[in-house]
C-alpha atoms as a PDB file:
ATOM      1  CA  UNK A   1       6.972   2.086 -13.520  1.00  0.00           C
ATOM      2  CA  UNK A   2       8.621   3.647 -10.447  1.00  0.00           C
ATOM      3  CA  UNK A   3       6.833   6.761 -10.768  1.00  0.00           C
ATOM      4  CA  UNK A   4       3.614   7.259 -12.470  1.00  0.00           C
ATOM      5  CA  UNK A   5       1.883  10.331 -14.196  1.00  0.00           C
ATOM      6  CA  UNK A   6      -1.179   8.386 -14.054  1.00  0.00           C
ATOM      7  CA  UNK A   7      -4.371  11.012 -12.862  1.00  0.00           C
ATOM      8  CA  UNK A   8      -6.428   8.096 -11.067  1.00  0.00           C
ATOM      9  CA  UNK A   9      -5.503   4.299  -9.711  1.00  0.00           C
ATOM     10  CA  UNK A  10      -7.616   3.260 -12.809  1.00  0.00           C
ATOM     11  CA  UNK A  11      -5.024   4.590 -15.342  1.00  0.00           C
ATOM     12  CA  UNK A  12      -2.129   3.517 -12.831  1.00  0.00           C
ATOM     13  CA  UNK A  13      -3.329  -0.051 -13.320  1.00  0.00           C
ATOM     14  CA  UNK A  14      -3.412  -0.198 -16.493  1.00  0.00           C
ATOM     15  CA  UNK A  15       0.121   1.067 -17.128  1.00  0.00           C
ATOM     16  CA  UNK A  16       1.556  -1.815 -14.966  1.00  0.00           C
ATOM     17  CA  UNK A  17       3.209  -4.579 -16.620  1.00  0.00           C
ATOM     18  CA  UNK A  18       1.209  -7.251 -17.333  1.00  0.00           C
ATOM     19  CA  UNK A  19       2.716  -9.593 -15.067  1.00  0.00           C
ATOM     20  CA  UNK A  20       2.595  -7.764 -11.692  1.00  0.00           C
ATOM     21  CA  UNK A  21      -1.204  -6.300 -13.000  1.00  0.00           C
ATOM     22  CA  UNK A  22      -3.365  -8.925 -11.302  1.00  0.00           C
ATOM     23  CA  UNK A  23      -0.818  -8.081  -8.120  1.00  0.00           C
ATOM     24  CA  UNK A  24      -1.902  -4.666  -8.039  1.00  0.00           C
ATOM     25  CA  UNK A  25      -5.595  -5.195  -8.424  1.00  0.00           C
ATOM     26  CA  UNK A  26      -5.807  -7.042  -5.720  1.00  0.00           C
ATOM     27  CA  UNK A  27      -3.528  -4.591  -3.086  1.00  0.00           C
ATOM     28  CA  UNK A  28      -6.385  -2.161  -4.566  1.00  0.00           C
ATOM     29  CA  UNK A  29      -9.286  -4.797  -3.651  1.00  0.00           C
ATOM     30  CA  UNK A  30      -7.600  -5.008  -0.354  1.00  0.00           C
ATOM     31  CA  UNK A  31      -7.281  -1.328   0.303  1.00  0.00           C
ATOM     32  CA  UNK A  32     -10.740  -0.436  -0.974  1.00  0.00           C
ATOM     33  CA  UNK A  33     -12.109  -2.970   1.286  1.00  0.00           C
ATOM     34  CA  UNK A  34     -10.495  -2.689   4.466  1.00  0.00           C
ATOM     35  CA  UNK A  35     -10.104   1.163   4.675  1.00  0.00           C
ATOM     36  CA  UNK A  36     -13.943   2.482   4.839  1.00  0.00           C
ATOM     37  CA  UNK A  37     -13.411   6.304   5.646  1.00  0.00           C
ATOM     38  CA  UNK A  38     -10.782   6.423   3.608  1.00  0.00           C
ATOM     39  CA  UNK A  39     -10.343   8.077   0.315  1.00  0.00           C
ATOM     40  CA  UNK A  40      -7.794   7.098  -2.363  1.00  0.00           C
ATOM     41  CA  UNK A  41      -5.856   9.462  -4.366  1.00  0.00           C
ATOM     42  CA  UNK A  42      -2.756   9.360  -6.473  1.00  0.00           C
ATOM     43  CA  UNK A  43       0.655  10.754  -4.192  1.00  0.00           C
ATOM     44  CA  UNK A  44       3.703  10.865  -5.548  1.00  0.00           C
ATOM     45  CA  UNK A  45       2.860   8.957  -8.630  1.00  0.00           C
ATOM     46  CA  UNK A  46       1.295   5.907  -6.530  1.00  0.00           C
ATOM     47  CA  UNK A  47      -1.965   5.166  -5.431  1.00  0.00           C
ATOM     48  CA  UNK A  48      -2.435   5.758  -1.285  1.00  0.00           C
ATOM     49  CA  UNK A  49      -5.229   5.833   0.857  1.00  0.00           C
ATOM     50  CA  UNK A  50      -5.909   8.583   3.220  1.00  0.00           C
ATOM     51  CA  UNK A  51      -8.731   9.466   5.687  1.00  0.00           C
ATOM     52  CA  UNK A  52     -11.488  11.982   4.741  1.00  0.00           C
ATOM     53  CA  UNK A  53     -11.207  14.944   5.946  1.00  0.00           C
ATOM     54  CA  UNK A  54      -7.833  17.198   5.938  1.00  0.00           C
ATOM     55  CA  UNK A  55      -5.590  13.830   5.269  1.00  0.00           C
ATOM     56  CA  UNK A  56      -2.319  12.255   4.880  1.00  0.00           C
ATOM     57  CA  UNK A  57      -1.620   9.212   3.478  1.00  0.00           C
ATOM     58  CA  UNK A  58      -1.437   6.197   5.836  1.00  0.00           C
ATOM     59  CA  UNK A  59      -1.025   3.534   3.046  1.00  0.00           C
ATOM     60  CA  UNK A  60       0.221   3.903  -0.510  1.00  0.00           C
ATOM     61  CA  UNK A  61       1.385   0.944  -2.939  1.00  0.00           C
ATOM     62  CA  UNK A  62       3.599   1.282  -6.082  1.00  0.00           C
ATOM     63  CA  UNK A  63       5.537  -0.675  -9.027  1.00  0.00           C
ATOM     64  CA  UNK A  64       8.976   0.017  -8.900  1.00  0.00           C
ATOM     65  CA  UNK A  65      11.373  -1.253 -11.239  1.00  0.00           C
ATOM     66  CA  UNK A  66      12.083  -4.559  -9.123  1.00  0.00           C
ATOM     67  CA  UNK A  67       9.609  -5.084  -6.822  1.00  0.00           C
ATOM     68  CA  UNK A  68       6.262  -3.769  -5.519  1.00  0.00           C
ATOM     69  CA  UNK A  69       6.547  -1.685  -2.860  1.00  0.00           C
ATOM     70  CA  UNK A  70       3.444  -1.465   0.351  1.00  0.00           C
ATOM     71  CA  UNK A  71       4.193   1.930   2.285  1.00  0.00           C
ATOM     72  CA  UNK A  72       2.865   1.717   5.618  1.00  0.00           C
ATOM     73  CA  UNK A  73       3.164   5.368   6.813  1.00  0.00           C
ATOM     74  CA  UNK A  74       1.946   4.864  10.540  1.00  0.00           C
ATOM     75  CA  UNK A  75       4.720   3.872  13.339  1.00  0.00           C
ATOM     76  CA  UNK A  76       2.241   2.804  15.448  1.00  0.00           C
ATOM     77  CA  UNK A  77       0.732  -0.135  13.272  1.00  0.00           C
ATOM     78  CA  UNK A  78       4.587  -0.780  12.472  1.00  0.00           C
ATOM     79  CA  UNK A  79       5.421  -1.363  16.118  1.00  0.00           C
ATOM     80  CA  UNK A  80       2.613  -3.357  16.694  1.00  0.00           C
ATOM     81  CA  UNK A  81       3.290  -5.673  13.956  1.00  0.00           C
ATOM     82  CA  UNK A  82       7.241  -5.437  14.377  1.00  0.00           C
ATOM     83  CA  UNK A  83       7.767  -9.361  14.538  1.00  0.00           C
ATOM     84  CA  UNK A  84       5.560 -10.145  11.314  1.00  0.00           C
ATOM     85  CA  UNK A  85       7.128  -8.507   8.452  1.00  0.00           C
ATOM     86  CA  UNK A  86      10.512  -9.407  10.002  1.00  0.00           C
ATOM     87  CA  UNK A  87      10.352 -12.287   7.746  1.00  0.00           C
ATOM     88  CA  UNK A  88       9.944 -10.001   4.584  1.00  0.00           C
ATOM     89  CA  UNK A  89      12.078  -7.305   2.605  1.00  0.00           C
ATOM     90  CA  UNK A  90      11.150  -4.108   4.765  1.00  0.00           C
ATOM     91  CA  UNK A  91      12.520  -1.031   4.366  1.00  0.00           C
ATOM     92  CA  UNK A  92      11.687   1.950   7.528  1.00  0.00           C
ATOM     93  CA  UNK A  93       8.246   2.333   5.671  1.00  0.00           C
ATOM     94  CA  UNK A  94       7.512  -0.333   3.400  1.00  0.00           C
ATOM     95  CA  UNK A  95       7.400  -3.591   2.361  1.00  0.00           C
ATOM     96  CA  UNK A  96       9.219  -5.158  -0.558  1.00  0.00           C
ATOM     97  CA  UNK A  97       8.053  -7.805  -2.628  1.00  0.00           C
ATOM     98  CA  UNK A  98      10.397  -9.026  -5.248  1.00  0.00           C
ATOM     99  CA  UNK A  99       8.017 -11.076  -6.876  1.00  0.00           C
ATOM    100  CA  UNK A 100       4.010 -10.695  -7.059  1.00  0.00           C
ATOM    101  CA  UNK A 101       3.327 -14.095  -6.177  1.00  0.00           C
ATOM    102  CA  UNK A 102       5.057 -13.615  -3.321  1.00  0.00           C
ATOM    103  CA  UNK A 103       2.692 -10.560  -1.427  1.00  0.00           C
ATOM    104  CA  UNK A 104       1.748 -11.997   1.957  1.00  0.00           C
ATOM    105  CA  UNK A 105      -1.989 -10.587   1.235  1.00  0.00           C
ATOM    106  CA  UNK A 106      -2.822 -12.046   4.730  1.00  0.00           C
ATOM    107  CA  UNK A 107       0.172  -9.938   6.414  1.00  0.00           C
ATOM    108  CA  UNK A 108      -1.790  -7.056   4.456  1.00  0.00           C
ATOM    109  CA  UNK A 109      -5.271  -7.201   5.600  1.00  0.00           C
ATOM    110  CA  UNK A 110      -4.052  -7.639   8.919  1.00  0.00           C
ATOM    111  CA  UNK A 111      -2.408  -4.329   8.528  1.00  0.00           C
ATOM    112  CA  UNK A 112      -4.711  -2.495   6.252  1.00  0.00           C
ATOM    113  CA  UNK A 113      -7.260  -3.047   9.322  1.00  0.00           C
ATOM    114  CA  UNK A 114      -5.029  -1.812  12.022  1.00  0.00           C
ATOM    115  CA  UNK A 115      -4.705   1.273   9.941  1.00  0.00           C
ATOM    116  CA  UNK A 116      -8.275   1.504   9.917  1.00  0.00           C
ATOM    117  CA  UNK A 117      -9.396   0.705  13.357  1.00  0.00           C
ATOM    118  CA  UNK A 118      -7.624   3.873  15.073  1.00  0.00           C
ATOM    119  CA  UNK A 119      -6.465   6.797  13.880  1.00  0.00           C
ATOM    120  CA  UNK A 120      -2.982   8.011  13.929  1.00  0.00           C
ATOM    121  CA  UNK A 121      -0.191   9.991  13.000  1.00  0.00           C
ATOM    122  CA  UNK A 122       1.813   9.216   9.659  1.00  0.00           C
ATOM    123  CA  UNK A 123       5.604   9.448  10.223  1.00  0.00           C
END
């Protein structure tokens, strides 16, 4: 999909391959949940989450062609949680999952809820 035209994370979803679909849903779930105070929106073609108020995005998620991409736009949670996604494919601002089955939804969470506990600065 790599970049979307989608207007809402509704339509998003439902242009994603079948196969990484259920993937996606549940990165949504995930968000939805874990972010209270947080609005999501479609950025740059992929759905992200940012605070209300005058926001930017902290966390955004997309299909590319070969894997689905977590953006985790806030140095500070990255710092914090520099030895955890050592084991995983991460770029300077997201996470890389080559296959859906793989998503360490656990690894997630954890940072989804860092995210929301204090607010910071997106890089």
């Amino acid at each position: 999909m790599v970049q979307s035209s989608a207007q809402d994370v509704d339509q998003y979803l439902a242009e994603a391959p079948e196969a990484r679909r259920e993937a996606l849903t549940r990165l949504r779930a995930l968000c939805r949940q874990e972010l209270t105070g947080f609005r999501e929106v479609m950025a740059y073609g992929m759905p992200a989450y940012e605070r209300e108020g005058p926001g930017t995005g902290e966390i955004a998620f997309a299909d590319q062609k070969q894997y689905i991409s977590f953006h985790l736009l806030r140095t500070d949670v990255r710092d914090a949680f520099a030895d955890r996604p050592a084991s995983h494919d991460m770029g300077k601002g997201c996470l890389r999952f080559r296959r859906p089955q793989k998503i360490d939804f656990e690894l997630v969470r954890d940072l989804l809820r860092a995210t929301a506990a204090t607010p910071g600065t997106p890089c």
